[in-house]
PDB file of N, CA and C in Angstrom:
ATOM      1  N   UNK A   1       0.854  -1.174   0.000  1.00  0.00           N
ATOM      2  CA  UNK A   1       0.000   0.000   0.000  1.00  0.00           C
ATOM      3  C   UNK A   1       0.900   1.238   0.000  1.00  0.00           C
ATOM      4  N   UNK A   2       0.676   1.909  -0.661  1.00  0.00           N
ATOM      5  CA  UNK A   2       1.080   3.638  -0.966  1.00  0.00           C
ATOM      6  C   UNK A   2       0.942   4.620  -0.185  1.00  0.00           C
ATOM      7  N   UNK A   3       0.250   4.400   0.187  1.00  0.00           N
ATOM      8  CA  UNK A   3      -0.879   5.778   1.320  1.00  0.00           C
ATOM      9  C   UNK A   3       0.295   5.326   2.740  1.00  0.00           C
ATOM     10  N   UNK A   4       0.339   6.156   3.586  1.00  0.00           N
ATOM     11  CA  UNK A   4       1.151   6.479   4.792  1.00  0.00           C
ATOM     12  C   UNK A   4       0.325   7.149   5.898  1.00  0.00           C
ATOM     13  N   UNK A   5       0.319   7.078   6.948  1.00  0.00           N
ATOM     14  CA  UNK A   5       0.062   7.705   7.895  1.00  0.00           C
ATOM     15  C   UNK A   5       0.571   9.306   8.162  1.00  0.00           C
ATOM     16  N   UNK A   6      -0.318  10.283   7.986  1.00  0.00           N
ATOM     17  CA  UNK A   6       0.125  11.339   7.562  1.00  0.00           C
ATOM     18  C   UNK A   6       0.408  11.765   6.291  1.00  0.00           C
ATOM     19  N   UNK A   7       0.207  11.581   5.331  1.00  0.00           N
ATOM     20  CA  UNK A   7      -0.181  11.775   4.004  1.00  0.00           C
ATOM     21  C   UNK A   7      -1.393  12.800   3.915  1.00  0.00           C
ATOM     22  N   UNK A   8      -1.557  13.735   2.870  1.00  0.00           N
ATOM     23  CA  UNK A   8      -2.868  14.226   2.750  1.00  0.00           C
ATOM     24  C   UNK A   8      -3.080  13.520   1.536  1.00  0.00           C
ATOM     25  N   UNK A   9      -4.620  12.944   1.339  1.00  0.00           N
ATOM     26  CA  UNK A   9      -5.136  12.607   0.112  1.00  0.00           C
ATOM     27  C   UNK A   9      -6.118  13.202  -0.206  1.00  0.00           C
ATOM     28  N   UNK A  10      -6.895  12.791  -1.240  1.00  0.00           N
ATOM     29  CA  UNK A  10      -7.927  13.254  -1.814  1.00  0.00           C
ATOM     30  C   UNK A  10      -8.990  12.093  -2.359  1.00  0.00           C
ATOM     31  N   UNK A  11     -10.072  12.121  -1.760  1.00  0.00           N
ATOM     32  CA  UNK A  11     -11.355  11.129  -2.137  1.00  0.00           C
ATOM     33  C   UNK A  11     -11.776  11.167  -3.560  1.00  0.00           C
ATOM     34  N   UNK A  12     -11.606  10.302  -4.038  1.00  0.00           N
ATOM     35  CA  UNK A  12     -11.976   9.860  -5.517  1.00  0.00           C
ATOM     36  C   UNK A  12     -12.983   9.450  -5.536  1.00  0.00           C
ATOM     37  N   UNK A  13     -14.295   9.385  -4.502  1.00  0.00           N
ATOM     38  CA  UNK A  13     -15.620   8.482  -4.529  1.00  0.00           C
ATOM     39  C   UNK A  13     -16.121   8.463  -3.170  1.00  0.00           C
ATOM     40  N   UNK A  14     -17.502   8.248  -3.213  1.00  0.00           N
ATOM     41  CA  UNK A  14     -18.344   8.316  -2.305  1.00  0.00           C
ATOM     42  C   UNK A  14     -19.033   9.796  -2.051  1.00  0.00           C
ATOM     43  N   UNK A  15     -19.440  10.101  -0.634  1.00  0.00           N
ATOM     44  CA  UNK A  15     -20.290  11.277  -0.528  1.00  0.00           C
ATOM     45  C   UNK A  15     -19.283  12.087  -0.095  1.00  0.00           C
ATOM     46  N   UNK A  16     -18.293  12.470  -0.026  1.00  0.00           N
ATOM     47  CA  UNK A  16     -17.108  13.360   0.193  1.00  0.00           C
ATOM     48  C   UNK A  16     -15.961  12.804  -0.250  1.00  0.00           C
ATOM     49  N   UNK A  17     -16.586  12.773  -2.022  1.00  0.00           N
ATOM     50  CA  UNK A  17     -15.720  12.996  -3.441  1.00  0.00           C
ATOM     51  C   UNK A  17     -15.265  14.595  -3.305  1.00  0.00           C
ATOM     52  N   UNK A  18     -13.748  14.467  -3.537  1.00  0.00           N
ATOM     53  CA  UNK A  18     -12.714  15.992  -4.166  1.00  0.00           C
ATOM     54  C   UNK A  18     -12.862  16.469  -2.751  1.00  0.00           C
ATOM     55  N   UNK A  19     -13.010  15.781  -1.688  1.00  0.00           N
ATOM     56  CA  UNK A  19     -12.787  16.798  -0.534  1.00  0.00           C
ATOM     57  C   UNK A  19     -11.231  15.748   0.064  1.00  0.00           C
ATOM     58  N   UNK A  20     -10.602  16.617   0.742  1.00  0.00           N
ATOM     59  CA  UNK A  20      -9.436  16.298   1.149  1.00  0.00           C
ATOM     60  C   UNK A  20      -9.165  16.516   2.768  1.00  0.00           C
ATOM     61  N   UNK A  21      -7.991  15.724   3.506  1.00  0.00           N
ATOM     62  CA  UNK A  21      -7.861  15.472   4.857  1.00  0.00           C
ATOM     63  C   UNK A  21      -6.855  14.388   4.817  1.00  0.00           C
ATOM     64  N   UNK A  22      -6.333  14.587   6.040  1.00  0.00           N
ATOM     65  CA  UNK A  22      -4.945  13.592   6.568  1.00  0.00           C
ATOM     66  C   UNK A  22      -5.106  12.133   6.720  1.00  0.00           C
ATOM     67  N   UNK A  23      -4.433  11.325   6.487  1.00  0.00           N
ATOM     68  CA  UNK A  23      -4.533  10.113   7.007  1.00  0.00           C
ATOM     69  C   UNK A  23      -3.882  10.017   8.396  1.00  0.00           C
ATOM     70  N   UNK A  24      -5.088   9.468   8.899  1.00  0.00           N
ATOM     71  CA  UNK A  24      -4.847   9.143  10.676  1.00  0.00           C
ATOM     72  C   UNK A  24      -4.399   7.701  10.831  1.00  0.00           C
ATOM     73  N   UNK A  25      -4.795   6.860  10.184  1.00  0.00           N
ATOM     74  CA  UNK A  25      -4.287   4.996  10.838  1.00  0.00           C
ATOM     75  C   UNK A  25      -4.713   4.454   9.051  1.00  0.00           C
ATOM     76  N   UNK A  26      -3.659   3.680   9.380  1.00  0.00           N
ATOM     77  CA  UNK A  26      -3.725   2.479   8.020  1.00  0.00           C
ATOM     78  C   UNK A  26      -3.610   1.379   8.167  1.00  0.00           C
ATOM     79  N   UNK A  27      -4.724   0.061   7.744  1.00  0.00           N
ATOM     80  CA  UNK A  27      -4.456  -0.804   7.822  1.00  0.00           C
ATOM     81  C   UNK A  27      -4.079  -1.628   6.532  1.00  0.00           C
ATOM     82  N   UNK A  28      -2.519  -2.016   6.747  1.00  0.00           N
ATOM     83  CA  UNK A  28      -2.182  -2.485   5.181  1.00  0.00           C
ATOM     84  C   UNK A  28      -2.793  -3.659   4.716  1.00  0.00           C
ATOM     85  N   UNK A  29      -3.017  -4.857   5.893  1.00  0.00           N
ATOM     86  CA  UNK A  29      -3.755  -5.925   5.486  1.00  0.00           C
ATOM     87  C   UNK A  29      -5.169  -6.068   4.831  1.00  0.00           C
ATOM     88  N   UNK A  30      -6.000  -5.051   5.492  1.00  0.00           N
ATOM     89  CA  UNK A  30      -7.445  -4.721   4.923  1.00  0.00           C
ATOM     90  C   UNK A  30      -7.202  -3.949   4.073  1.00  0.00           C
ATOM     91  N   UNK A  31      -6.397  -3.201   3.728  1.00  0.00           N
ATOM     92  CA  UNK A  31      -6.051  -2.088   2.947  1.00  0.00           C
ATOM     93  C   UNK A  31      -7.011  -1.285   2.478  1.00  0.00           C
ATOM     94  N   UNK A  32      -7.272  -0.641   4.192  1.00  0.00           N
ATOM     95  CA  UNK A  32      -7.925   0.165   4.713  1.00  0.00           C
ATOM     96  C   UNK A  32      -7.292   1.495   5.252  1.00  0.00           C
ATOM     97  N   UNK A  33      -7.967   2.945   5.040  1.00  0.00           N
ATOM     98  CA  UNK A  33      -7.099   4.062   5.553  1.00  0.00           C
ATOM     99  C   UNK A  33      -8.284   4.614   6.624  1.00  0.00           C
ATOM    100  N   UNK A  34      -8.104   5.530   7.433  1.00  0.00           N
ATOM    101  CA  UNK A  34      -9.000   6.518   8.365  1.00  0.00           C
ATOM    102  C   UNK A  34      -8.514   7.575   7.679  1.00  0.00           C
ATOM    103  N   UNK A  35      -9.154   8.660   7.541  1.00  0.00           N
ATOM    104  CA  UNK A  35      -9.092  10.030   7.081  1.00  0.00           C
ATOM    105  C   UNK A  35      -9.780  11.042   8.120  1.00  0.00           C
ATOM    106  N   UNK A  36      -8.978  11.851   8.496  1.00  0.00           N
ATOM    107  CA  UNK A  36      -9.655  13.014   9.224  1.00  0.00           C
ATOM    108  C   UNK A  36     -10.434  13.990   8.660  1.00  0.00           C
ATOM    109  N   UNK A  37     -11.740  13.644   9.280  1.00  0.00           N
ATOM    110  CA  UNK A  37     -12.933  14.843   8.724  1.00  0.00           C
ATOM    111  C   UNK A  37     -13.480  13.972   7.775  1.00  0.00           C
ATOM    112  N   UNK A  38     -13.467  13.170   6.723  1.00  0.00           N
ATOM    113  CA  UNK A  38     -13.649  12.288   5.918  1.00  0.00           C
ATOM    114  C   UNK A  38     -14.703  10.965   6.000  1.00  0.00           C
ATOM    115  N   UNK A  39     -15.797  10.316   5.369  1.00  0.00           N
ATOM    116  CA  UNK A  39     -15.914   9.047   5.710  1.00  0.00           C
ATOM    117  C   UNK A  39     -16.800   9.622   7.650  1.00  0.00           C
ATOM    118  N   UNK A  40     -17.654  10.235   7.157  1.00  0.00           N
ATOM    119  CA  UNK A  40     -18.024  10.321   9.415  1.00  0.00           C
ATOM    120  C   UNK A  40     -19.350   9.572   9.184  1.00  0.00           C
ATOM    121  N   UNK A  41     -19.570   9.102  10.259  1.00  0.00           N
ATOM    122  CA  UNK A  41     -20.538   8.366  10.261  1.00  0.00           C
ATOM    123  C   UNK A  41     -21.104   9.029  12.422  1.00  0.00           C
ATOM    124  N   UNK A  42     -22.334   8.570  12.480  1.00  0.00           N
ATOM    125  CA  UNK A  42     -22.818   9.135  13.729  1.00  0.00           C
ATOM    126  C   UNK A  42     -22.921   7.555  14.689  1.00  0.00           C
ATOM    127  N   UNK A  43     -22.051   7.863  15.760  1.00  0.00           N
ATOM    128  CA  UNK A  43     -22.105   6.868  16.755  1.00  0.00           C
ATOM    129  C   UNK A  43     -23.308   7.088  17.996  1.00  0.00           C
ATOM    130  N   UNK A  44     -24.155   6.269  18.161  1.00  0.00           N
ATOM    131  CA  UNK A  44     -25.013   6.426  19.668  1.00  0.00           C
ATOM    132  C   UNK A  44     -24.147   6.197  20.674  1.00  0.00           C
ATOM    133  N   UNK A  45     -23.916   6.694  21.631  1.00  0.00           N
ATOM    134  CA  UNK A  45     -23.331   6.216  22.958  1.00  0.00           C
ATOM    135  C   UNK A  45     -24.075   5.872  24.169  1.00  0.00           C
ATOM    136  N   UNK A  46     -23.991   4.952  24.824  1.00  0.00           N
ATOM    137  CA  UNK A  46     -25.013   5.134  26.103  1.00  0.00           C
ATOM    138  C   UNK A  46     -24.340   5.259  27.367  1.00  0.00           C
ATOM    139  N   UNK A  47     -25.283   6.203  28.123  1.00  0.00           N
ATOM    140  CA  UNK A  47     -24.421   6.199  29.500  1.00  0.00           C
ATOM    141  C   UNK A  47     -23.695   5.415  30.293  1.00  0.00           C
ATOM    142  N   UNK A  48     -22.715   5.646  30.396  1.00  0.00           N
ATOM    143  CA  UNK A  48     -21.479   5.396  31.178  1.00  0.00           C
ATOM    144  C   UNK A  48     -21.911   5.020  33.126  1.00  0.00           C
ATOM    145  N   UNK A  49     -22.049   5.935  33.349  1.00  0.00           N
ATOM    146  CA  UNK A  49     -22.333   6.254  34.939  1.00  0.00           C
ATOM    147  C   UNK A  49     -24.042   6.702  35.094  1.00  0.00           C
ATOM    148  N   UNK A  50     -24.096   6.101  36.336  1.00  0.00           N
ATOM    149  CA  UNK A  50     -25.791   6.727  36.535  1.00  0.00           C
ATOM    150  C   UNK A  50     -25.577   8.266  36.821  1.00  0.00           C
ATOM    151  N   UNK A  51     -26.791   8.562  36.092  1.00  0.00           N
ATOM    152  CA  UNK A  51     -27.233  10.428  35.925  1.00  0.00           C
ATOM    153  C   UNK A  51     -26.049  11.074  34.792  1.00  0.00           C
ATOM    154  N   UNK A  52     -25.699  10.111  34.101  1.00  0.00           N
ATOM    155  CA  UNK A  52     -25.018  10.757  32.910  1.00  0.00           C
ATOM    156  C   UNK A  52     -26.105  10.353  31.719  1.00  0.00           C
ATOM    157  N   UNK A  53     -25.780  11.514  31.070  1.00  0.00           N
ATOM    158  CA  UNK A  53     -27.004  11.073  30.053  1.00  0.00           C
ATOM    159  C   UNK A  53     -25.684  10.560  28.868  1.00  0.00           C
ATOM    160  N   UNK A  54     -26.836  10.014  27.467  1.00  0.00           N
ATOM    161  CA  UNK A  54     -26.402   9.318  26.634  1.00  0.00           C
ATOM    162  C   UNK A  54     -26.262  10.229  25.272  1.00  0.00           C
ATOM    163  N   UNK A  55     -25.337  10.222  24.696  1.00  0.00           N
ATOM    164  CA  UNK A  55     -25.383  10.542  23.060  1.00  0.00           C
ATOM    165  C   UNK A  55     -24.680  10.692  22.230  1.00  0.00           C
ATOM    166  N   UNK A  56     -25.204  11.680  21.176  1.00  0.00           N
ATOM    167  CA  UNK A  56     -24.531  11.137  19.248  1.00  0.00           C
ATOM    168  C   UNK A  56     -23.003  11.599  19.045  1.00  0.00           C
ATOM    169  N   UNK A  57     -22.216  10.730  18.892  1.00  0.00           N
ATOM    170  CA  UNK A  57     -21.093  11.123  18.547  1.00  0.00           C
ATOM    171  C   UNK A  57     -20.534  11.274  16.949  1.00  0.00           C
ATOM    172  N   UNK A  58     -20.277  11.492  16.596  1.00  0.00           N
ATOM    173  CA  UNK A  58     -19.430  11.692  14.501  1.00  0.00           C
ATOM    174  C   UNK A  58     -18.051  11.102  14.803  1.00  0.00           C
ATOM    175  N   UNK A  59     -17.880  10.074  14.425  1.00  0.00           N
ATOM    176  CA  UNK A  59     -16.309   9.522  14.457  1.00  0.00           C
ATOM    177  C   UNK A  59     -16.348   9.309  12.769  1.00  0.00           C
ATOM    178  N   UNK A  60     -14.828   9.116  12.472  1.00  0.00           N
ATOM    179  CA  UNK A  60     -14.250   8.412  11.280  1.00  0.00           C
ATOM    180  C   UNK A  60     -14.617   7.481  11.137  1.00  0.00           C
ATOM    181  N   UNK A  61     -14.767   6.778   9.947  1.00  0.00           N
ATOM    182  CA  UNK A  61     -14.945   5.097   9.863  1.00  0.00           C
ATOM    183  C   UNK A  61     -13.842   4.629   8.361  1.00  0.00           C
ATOM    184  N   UNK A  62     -13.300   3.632   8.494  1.00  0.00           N
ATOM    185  CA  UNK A  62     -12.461   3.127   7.784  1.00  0.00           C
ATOM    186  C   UNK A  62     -13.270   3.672   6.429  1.00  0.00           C
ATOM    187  N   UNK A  63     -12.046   3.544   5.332  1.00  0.00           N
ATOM    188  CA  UNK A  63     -12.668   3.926   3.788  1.00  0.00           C
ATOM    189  C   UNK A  63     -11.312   2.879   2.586  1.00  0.00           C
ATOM    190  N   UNK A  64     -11.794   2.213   1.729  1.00  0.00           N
ATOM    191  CA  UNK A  64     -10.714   1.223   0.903  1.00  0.00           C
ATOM    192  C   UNK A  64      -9.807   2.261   0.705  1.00  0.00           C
ATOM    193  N   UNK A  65      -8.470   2.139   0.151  1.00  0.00           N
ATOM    194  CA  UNK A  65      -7.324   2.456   0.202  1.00  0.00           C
ATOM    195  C   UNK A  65      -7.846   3.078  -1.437  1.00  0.00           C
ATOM    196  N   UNK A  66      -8.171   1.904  -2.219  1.00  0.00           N
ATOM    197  CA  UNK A  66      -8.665   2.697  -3.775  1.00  0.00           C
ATOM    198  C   UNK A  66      -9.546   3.540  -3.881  1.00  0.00           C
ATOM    199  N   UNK A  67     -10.173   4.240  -3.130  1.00  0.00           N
ATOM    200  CA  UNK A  67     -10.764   4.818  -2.813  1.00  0.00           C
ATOM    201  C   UNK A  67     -10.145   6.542  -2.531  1.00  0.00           C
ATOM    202  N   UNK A  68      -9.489   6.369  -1.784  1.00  0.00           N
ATOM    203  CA  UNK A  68      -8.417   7.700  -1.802  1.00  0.00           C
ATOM    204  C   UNK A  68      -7.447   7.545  -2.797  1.00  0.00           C
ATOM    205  N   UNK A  69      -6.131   9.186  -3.010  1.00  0.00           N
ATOM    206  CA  UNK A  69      -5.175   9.028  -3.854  1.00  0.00           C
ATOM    207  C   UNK A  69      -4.675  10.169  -3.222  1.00  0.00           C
ATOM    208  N   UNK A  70      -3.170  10.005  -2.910  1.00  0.00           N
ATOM    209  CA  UNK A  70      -2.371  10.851  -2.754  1.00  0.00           C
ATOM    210  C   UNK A  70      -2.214  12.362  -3.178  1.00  0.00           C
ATOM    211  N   UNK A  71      -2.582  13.429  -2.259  1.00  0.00           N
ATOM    212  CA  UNK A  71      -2.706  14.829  -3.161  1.00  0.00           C
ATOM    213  C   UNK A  71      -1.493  15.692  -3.327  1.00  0.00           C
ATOM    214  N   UNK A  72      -1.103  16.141  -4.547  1.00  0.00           N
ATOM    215  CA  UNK A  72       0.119  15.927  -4.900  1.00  0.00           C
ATOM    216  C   UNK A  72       0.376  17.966  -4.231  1.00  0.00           C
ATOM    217  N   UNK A  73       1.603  18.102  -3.269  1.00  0.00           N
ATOM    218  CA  UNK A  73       2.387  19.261  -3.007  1.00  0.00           C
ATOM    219  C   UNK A  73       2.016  20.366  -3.843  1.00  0.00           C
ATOM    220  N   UNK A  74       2.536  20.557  -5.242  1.00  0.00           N
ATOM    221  CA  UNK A  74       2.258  21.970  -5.909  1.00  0.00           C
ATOM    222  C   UNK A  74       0.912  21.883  -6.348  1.00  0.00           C
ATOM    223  N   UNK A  75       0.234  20.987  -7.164  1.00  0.00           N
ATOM    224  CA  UNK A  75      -1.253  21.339  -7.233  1.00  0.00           C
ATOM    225  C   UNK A  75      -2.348  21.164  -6.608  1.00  0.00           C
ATOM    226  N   UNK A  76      -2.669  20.035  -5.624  1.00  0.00           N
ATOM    227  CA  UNK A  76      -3.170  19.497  -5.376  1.00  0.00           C
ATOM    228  C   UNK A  76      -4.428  18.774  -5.471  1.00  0.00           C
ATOM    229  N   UNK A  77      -4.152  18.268  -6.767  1.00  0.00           N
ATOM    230  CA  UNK A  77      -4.811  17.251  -7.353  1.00  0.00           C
ATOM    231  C   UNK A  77      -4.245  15.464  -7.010  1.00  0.00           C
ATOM    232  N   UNK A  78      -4.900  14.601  -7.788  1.00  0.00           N
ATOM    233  CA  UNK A  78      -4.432  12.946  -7.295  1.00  0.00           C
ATOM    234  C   UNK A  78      -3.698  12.918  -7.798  1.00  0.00           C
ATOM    235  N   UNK A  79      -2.623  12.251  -7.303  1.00  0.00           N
ATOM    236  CA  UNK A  79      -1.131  11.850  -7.774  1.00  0.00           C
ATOM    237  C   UNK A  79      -1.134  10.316  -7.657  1.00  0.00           C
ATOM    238  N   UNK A  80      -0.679  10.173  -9.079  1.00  0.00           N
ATOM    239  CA  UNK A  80       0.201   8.632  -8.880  1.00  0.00           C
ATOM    240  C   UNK A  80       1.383   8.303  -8.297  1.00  0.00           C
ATOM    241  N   UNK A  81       1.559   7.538  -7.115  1.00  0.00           N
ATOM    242  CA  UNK A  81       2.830   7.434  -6.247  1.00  0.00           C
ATOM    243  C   UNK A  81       3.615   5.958  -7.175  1.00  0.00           C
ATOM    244  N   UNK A  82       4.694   6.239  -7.116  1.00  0.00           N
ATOM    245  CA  UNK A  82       6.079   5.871  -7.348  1.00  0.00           C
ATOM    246  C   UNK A  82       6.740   5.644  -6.815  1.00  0.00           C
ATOM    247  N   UNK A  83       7.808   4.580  -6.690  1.00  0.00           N
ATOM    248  CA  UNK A  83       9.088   4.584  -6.104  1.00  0.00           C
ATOM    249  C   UNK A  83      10.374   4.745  -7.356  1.00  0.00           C
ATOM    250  N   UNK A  84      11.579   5.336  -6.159  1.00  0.00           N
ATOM    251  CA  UNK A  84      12.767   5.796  -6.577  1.00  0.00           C
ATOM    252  C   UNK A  84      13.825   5.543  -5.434  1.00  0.00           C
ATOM    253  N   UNK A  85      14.834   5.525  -6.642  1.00  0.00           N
ATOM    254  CA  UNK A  85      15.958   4.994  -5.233  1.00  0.00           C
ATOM    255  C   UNK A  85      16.357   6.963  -4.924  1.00  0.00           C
ATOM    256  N   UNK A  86      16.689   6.773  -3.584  1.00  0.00           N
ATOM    257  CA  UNK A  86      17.381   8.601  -3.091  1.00  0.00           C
ATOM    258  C   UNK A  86      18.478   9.180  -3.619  1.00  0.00           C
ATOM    259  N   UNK A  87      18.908   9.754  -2.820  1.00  0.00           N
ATOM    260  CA  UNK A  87      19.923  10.897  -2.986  1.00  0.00           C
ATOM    261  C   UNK A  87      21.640   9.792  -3.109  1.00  0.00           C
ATOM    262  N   UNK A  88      21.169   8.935  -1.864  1.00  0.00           N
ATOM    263  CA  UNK A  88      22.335   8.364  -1.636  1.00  0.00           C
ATOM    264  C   UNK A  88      22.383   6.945  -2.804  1.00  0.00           C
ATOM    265  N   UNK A  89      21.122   6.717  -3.139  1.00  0.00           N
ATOM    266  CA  UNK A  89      21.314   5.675  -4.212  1.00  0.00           C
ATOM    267  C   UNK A  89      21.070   4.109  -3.329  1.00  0.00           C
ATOM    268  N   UNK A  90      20.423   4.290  -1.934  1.00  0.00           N
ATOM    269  CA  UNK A  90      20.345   2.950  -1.324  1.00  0.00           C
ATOM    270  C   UNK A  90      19.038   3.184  -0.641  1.00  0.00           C
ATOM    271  N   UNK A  91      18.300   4.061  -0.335  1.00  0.00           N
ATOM    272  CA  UNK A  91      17.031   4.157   0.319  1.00  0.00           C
ATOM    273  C   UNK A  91      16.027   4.144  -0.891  1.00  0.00           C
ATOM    274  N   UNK A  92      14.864   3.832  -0.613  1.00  0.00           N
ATOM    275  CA  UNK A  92      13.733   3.764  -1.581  1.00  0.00           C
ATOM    276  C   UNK A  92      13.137   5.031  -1.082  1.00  0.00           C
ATOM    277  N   UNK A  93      12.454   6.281  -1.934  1.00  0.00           N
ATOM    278  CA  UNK A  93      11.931   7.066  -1.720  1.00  0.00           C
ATOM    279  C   UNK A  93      10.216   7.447  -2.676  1.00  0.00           C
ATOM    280  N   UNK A  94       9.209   7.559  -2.283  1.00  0.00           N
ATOM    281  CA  UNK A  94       7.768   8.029  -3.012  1.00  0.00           C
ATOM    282  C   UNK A  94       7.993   9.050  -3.853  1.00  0.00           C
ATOM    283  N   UNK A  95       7.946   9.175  -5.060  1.00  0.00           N
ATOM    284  CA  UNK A  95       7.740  10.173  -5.700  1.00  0.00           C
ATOM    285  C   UNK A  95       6.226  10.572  -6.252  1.00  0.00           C
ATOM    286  N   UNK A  96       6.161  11.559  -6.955  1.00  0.00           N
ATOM    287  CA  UNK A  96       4.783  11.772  -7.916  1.00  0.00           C
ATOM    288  C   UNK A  96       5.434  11.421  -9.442  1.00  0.00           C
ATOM    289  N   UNK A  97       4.431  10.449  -9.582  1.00  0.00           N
ATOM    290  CA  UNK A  97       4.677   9.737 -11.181  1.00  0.00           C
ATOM    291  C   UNK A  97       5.142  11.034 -12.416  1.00  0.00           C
ATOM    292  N   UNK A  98       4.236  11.969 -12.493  1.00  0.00           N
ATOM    293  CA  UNK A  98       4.082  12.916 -13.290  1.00  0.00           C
ATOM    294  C   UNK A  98       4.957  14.022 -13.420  1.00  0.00           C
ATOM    295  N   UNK A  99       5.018  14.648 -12.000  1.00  0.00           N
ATOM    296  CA  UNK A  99       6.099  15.512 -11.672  1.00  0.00           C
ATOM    297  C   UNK A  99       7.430  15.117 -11.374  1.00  0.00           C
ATOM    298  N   UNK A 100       7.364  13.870 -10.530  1.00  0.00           N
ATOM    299  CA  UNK A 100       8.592  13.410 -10.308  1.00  0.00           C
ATOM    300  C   UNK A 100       9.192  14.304  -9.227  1.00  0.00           C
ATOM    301  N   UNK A 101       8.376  14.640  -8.334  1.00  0.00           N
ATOM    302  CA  UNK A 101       8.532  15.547  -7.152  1.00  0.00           C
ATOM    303  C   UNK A 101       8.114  14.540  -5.996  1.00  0.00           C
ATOM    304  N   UNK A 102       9.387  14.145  -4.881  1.00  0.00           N
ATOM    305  CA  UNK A 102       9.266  13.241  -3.836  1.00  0.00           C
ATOM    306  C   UNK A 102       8.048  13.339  -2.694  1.00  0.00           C
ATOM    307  N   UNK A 103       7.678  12.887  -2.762  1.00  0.00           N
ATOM    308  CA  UNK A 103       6.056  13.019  -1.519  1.00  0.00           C
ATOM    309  C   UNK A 103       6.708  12.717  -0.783  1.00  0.00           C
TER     310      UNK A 103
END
């Protein structure tokens, strides 16, 4: 998987298509991302302690990995991610396919 923790992407689909936000947690096996602000869905809660009352919370909910795409530094539109070897010629580094500018 491409996407990183801390990455900003951009939603390619669903009901908050072209809106954008950070990646908070990734799961590579489900290849699944969380996005902040993104993907909310409304949680019920019920009281905790007596004489606390109960209610609606908005959390994140997981969203497929194909689903988002990397939003690329100077324009910020979807970027196709890439690999490249670095500076030193032994680390693997993300680039943008197009620009060829390192994410």
């Amino acid at each position: 998987m491409k996407i990183k923790k801390g990455d900003t992407v951009i939603m390619l689909s669903g009901k908050d298509r072209a809106k954008t936000g950070k990646v908070l947690r990734t799961d590579p096996k489900a290849h699944k991302v969380i996005v902040e602000g993104l993907n909310m869905v409304k949680r019920h809660l019920r009281p905790r302690k007596a004489g606390s009352k109960g209610q609606i919370v908005s959390v994140e909910r997981w969203v497929s990995a194909s689903a988002v795409a990397v939003a690329s530094k100077d324009t910020g539109k979807a970027a196709r991610v890439g690999w490249q070897l670095g500076a030193d010629g032994k680390t693997k580094v993300r680039i943008d396919r197009k620009t060829k500018i390192q994410i």
